[in-house]
C-alpha atoms as a PDB file:
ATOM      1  CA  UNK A   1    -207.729-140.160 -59.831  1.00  0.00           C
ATOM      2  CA  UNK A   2    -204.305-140.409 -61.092  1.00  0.00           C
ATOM      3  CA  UNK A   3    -203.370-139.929 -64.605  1.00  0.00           C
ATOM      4  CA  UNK A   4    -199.936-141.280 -66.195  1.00  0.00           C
ATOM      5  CA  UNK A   5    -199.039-141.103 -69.932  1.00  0.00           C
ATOM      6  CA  UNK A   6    -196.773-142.620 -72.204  1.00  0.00           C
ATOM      7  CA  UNK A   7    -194.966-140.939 -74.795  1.00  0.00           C
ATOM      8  CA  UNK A   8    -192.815-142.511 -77.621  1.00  0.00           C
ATOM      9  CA  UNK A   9    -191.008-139.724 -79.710  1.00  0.00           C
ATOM     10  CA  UNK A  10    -193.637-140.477 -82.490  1.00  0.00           C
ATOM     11  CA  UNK A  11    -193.441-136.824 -84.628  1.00  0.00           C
ATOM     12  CA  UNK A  12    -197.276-136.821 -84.650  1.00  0.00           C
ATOM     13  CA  UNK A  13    -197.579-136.741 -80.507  1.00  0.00           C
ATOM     14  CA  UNK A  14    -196.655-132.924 -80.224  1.00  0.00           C
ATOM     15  CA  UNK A  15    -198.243-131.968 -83.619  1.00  0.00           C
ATOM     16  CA  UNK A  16    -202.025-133.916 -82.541  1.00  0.00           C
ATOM     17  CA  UNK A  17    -201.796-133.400 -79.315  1.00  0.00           C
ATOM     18  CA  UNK A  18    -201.817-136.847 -77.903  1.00  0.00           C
ATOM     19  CA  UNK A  19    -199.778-139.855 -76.244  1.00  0.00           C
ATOM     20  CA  UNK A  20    -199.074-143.097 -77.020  1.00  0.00           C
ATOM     21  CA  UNK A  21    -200.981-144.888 -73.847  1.00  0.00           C
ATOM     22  CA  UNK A  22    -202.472-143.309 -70.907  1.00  0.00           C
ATOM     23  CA  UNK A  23    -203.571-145.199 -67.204  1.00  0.00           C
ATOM     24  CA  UNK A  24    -206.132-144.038 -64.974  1.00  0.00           C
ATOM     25  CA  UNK A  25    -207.029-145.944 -62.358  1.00  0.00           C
ATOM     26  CA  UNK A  26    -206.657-149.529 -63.539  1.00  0.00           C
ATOM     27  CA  UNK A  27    -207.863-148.399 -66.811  1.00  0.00           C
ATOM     28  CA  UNK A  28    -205.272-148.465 -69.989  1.00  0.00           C
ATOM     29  CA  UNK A  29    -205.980-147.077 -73.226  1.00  0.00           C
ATOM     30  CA  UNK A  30    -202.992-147.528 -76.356  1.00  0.00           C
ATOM     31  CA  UNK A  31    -203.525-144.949 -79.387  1.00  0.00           C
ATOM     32  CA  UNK A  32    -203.448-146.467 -82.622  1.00  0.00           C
ATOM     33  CA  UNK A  33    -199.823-147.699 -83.019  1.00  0.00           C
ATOM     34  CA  UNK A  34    -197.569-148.460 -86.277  1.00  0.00           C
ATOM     35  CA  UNK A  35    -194.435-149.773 -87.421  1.00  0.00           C
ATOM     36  CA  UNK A  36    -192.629-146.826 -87.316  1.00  0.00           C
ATOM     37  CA  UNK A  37    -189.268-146.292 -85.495  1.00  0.00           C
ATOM     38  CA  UNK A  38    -187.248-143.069 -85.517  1.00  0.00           C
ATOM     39  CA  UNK A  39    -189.277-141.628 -88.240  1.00  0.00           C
ATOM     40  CA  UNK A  40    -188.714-144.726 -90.719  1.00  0.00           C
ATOM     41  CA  UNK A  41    -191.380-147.451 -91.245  1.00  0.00           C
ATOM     42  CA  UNK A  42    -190.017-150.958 -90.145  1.00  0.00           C
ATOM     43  CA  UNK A  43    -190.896-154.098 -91.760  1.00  0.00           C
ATOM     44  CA  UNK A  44    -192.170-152.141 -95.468  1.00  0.00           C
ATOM     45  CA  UNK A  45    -194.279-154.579 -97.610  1.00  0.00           C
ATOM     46  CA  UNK A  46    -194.089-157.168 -94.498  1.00  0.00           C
ATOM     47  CA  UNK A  47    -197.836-157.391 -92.704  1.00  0.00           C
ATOM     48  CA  UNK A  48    -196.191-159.834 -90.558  1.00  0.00           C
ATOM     49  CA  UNK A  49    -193.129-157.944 -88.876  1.00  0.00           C
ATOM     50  CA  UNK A  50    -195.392-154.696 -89.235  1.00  0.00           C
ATOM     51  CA  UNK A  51    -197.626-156.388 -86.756  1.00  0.00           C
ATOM     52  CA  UNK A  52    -194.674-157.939 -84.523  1.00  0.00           C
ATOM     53  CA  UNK A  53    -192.765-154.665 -84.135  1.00  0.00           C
ATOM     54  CA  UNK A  54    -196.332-152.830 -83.420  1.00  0.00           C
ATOM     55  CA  UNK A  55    -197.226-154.964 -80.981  1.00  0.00           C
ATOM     56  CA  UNK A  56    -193.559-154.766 -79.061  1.00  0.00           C
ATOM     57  CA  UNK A  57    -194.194-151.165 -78.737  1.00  0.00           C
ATOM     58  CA  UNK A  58    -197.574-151.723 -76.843  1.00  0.00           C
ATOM     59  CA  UNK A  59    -195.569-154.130 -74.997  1.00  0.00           C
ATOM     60  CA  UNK A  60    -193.410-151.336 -73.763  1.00  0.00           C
ATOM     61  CA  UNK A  61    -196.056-148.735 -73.194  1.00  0.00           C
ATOM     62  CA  UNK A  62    -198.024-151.368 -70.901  1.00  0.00           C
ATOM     63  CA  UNK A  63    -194.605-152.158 -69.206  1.00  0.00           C
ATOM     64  CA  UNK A  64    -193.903-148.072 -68.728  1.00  0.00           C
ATOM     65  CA  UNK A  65    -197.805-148.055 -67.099  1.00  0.00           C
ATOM     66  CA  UNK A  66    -196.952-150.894 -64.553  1.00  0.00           C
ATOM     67  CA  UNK A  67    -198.997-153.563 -66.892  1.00  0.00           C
ATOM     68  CA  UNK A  68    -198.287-155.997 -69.289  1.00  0.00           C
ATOM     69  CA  UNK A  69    -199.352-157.932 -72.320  1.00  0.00           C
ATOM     70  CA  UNK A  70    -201.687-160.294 -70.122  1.00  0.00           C
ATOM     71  CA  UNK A  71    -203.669-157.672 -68.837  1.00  0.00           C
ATOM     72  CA  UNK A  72    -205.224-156.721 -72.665  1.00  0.00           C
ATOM     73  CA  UNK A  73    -208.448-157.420 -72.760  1.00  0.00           C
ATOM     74  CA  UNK A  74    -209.244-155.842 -75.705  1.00  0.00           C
ATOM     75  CA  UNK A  75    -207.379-155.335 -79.458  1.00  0.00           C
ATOM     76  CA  UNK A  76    -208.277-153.335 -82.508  1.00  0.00           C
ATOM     77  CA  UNK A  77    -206.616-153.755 -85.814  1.00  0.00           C
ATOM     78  CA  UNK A  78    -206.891-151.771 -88.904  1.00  0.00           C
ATOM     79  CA  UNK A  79    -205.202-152.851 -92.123  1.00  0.00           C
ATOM     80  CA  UNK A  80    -204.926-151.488 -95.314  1.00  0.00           C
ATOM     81  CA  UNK A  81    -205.225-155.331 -97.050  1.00  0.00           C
ATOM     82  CA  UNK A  82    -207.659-157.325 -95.497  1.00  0.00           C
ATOM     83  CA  UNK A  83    -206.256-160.391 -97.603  1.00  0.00           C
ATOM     84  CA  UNK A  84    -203.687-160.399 -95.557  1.00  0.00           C
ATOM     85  CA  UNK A  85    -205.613-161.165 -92.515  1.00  0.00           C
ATOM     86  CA  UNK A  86    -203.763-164.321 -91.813  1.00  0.00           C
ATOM     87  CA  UNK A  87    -200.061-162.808 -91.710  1.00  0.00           C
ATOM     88  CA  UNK A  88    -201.157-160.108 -89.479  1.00  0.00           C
ATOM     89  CA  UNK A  89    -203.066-162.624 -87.087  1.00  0.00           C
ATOM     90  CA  UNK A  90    -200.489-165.025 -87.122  1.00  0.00           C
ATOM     91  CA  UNK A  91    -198.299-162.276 -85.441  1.00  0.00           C
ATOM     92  CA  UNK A  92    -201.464-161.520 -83.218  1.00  0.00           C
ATOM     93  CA  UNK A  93    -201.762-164.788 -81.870  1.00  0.00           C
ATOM     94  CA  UNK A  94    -197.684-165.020 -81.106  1.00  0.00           C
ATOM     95  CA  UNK A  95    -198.947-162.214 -78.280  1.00  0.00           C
ATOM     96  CA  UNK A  96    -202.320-162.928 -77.790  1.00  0.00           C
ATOM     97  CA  UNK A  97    -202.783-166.914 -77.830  1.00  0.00           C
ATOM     98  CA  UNK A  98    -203.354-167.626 -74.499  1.00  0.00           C
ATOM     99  CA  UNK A  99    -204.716-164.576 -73.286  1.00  0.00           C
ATOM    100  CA  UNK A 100    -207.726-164.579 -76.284  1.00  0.00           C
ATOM    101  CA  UNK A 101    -208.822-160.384 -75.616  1.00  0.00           C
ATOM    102  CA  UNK A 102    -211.556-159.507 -77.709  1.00  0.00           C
ATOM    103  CA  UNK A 103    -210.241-158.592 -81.230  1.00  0.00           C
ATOM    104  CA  UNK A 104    -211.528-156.577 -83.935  1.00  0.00           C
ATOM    105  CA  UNK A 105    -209.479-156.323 -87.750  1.00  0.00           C
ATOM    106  CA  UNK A 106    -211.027-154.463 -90.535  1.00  0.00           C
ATOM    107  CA  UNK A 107    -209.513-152.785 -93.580  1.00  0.00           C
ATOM    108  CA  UNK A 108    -209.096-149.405 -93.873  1.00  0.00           C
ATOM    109  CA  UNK A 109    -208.584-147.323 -97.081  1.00  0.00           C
ATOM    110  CA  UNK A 110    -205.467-146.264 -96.144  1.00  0.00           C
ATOM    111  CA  UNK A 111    -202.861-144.942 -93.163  1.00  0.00           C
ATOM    112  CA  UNK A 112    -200.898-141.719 -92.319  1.00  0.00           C
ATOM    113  CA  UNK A 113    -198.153-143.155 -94.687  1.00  0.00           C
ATOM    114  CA  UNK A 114    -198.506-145.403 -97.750  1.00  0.00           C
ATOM    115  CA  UNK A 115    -195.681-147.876 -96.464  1.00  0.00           C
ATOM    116  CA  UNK A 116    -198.086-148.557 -93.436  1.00  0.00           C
ATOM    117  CA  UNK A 117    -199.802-151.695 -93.525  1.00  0.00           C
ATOM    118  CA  UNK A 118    -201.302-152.402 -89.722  1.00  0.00           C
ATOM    119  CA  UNK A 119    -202.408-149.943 -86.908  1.00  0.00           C
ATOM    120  CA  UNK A 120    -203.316-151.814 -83.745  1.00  0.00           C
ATOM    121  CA  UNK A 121    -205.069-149.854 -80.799  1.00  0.00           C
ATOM    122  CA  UNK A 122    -205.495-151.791 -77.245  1.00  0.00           C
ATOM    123  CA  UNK A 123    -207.608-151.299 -74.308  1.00  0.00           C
ATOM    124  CA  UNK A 124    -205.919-153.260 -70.866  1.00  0.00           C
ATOM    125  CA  UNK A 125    -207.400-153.915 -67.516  1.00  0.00           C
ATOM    126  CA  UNK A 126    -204.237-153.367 -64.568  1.00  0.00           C
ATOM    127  CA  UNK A 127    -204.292-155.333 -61.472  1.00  0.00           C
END
Protein backbone atom coordinates (compact mmCIF):
# COMPACT_ATOMS: atom_id res chain seq x y z
CA UNK A 1 0.00 0.00 0.00
CA UNK A 2 1.19 3.39 -0.70
CA UNK A 3 2.44 5.70 1.85
CA UNK A 4 2.65 9.68 1.34
CA UNK A 5 3.64 12.19 4.08
CA UNK A 6 3.37 15.66 4.74
CA UNK A 7 5.92 17.73 6.15
CA UNK A 8 5.63 21.42 7.34
CA UNK A 9 9.14 22.82 8.41
CA UNK A 10 7.86 22.46 12.08
CA UNK A 11 11.58 22.30 14.10
CA UNK A 12 10.19 19.33 16.09
CA UNK A 13 9.60 16.98 12.71
CA UNK A 14 13.42 16.11 12.30
CA UNK A 15 14.18 16.22 16.09
CA UNK A 16 10.86 13.48 16.96
CA UNK A 17 10.99 11.84 14.13
CA UNK A 18 7.62 12.42 12.66
CA UNK A 19 5.36 14.31 9.95
CA UNK A 20 2.74 16.48 10.00
CA UNK A 21 -0.03 14.08 8.12
CA UNK A 22 0.49 10.85 6.51
CA UNK A 23 -2.15 8.85 3.76
CA UNK A 24 -2.31 5.30 3.26
CA UNK A 25 -4.74 4.01 1.34
CA UNK A 26 -7.75 6.25 1.87
CA UNK A 27 -6.71 6.53 5.38
CA UNK A 28 -5.41 10.17 6.75
CA UNK A 29 -3.95 10.72 9.99
CA UNK A 30 -2.86 14.79 11.09
CA UNK A 31 -0.28 14.92 14.16
CA UNK A 32 -1.22 17.18 16.76
CA UNK A 33 -0.98 20.66 15.14
CA UNK A 34 -0.43 24.34 16.70
CA UNK A 35 -0.34 27.85 15.96
CA UNK A 36 3.02 28.08 15.18
CA UNK A 37 4.49 29.57 11.94
CA UNK A 38 8.20 29.93 11.17
CA UNK A 39 9.15 29.17 14.66
CA UNK A 40 6.83 32.03 16.24
CA UNK A 41 3.42 31.26 17.84
CA UNK A 42 0.54 33.10 15.92
CA UNK A 43 -2.46 34.42 17.50
CA UNK A 44 -0.63 34.55 21.48
CA UNK A 45 -3.36 34.92 24.20
CA UNK A 46 -6.09 34.48 21.24
CA UNK A 47 -7.90 30.75 21.62
CA UNK A 48 -9.84 31.88 18.74
CA UNK A 49 -7.21 32.69 15.88
CA UNK A 50 -4.99 29.88 17.61
CA UNK A 51 -7.69 27.54 16.51
CA UNK A 52 -8.34 29.30 12.96
CA UNK A 53 -4.68 29.35 11.91
CA UNK A 54 -4.38 25.52 13.28
CA UNK A 55 -7.00 24.41 11.48
CA UNK A 56 -5.74 26.22 7.97
CA UNK A 57 -2.70 24.20 8.31
CA UNK A 58 -4.69 20.83 8.39
CA UNK A 59 -6.43 22.37 5.59
CA UNK A 60 -3.23 22.37 3.65
CA UNK A 61 -1.87 19.04 4.73
CA UNK A 62 -5.32 17.36 3.57
CA UNK A 63 -5.03 19.46 0.30
CA UNK A 64 -1.07 18.21 -0.14
CA UNK A 65 -2.70 14.36 0.48
CA UNK A 66 -5.34 14.82 -2.36
CA UNK A 67 -8.23 15.42 0.47
CA UNK A 68 -9.90 18.10 1.96
CA UNK A 69 -11.67 19.53 4.95
CA UNK A 70 -14.99 17.51 4.08
CA UNK A 71 -13.46 14.33 4.21
CA UNK A 72 -12.64 14.68 8.35
CA UNK A 73 -14.45 12.49 10.04
CA UNK A 74 -12.89 12.76 13.09
CA UNK A 75 -11.24 15.90 15.37
CA UNK A 76 -9.32 15.98 18.60
CA UNK A 77 -8.66 19.09 20.54
CA UNK A 78 -6.52 19.68 23.47
CA UNK A 79 -6.47 23.02 25.27
CA UNK A 80 -4.69 24.32 27.96
CA UNK A 81 -8.11 26.42 29.29
CA UNK A 82 -11.04 24.50 29.06
CA UNK A 83 -13.08 27.82 29.89
CA UNK A 84 -12.42 28.79 26.82
CA UNK A 85 -14.23 26.05 25.15
CA UNK A 86 -16.56 28.33 23.35
CA UNK A 87 -13.83 30.58 21.48
CA UNK A 88 -12.04 27.58 20.35
CA UNK A 89 -15.38 25.85 19.09
CA UNK A 90 -16.65 28.78 17.61
CA UNK A 91 -13.54 28.59 15.26
CA UNK A 92 -14.29 24.73 15.05
CA UNK A 93 -17.59 25.06 13.79
CA UNK A 94 -16.42 27.93 11.03
CA UNK A 95 -14.67 24.47 9.49
CA UNK A 96 -16.62 21.87 10.74
CA UNK A 97 -20.46 23.04 10.70
CA UNK A 98 -21.77 21.20 8.09
CA UNK A 99 -19.62 18.37 8.00
CA UNK A 100 -20.31 17.54 12.11
CA UNK A 101 -16.94 14.76 12.43
CA UNK A 102 -16.84 13.36 15.70
CA UNK A 103 -15.05 15.81 18.10
CA UNK A 104 -13.30 15.40 21.23
CA UNK A 105 -11.81 18.81 23.46
CA UNK A 106 -10.29 18.31 26.78
CA UNK A 107 -7.79 20.38 28.73
CA UNK A 108 -4.48 19.57 29.04
CA UNK A 109 -1.95 20.79 31.68
CA UNK A 110 0.04 22.34 29.36
CA UNK A 111 1.81 22.36 25.58
CA UNK A 112 5.38 22.24 24.11
CA UNK A 113 5.37 26.10 24.61
CA UNK A 114 3.58 28.22 27.22
CA UNK A 115 2.16 30.71 24.48
CA UNK A 116 0.25 27.58 23.07
CA UNK A 117 -3.25 27.48 23.78
CA UNK A 118 -4.96 24.67 21.25
CA UNK A 119 -3.47 21.46 19.61
CA UNK A 120 -5.95 19.88 17.23
CA UNK A 121 -5.17 16.29 15.77
CA UNK A 122 -7.59 14.91 12.80
CA UNK A 123 -8.29 11.60 11.42
CA UNK A 124 -9.94 11.93 7.45
CA UNK A 125 -11.53 9.34 5.30
CA UNK A 126 -10.27 10.11 1.20
CA UNK A 127 -12.52 9.25 -1.57
Amino acid sequence: MDKKQVFTGSPWEPVVGYCRAIRVGDRIEVAGTTAMKDGEVVGIGDPYEQTKYILQTIEKALNELDADISQVVRTRMFVTDISKWEEIGKAHGEFFRDIQPVATMVEVKALIDSRLLVEIEVEAIAK
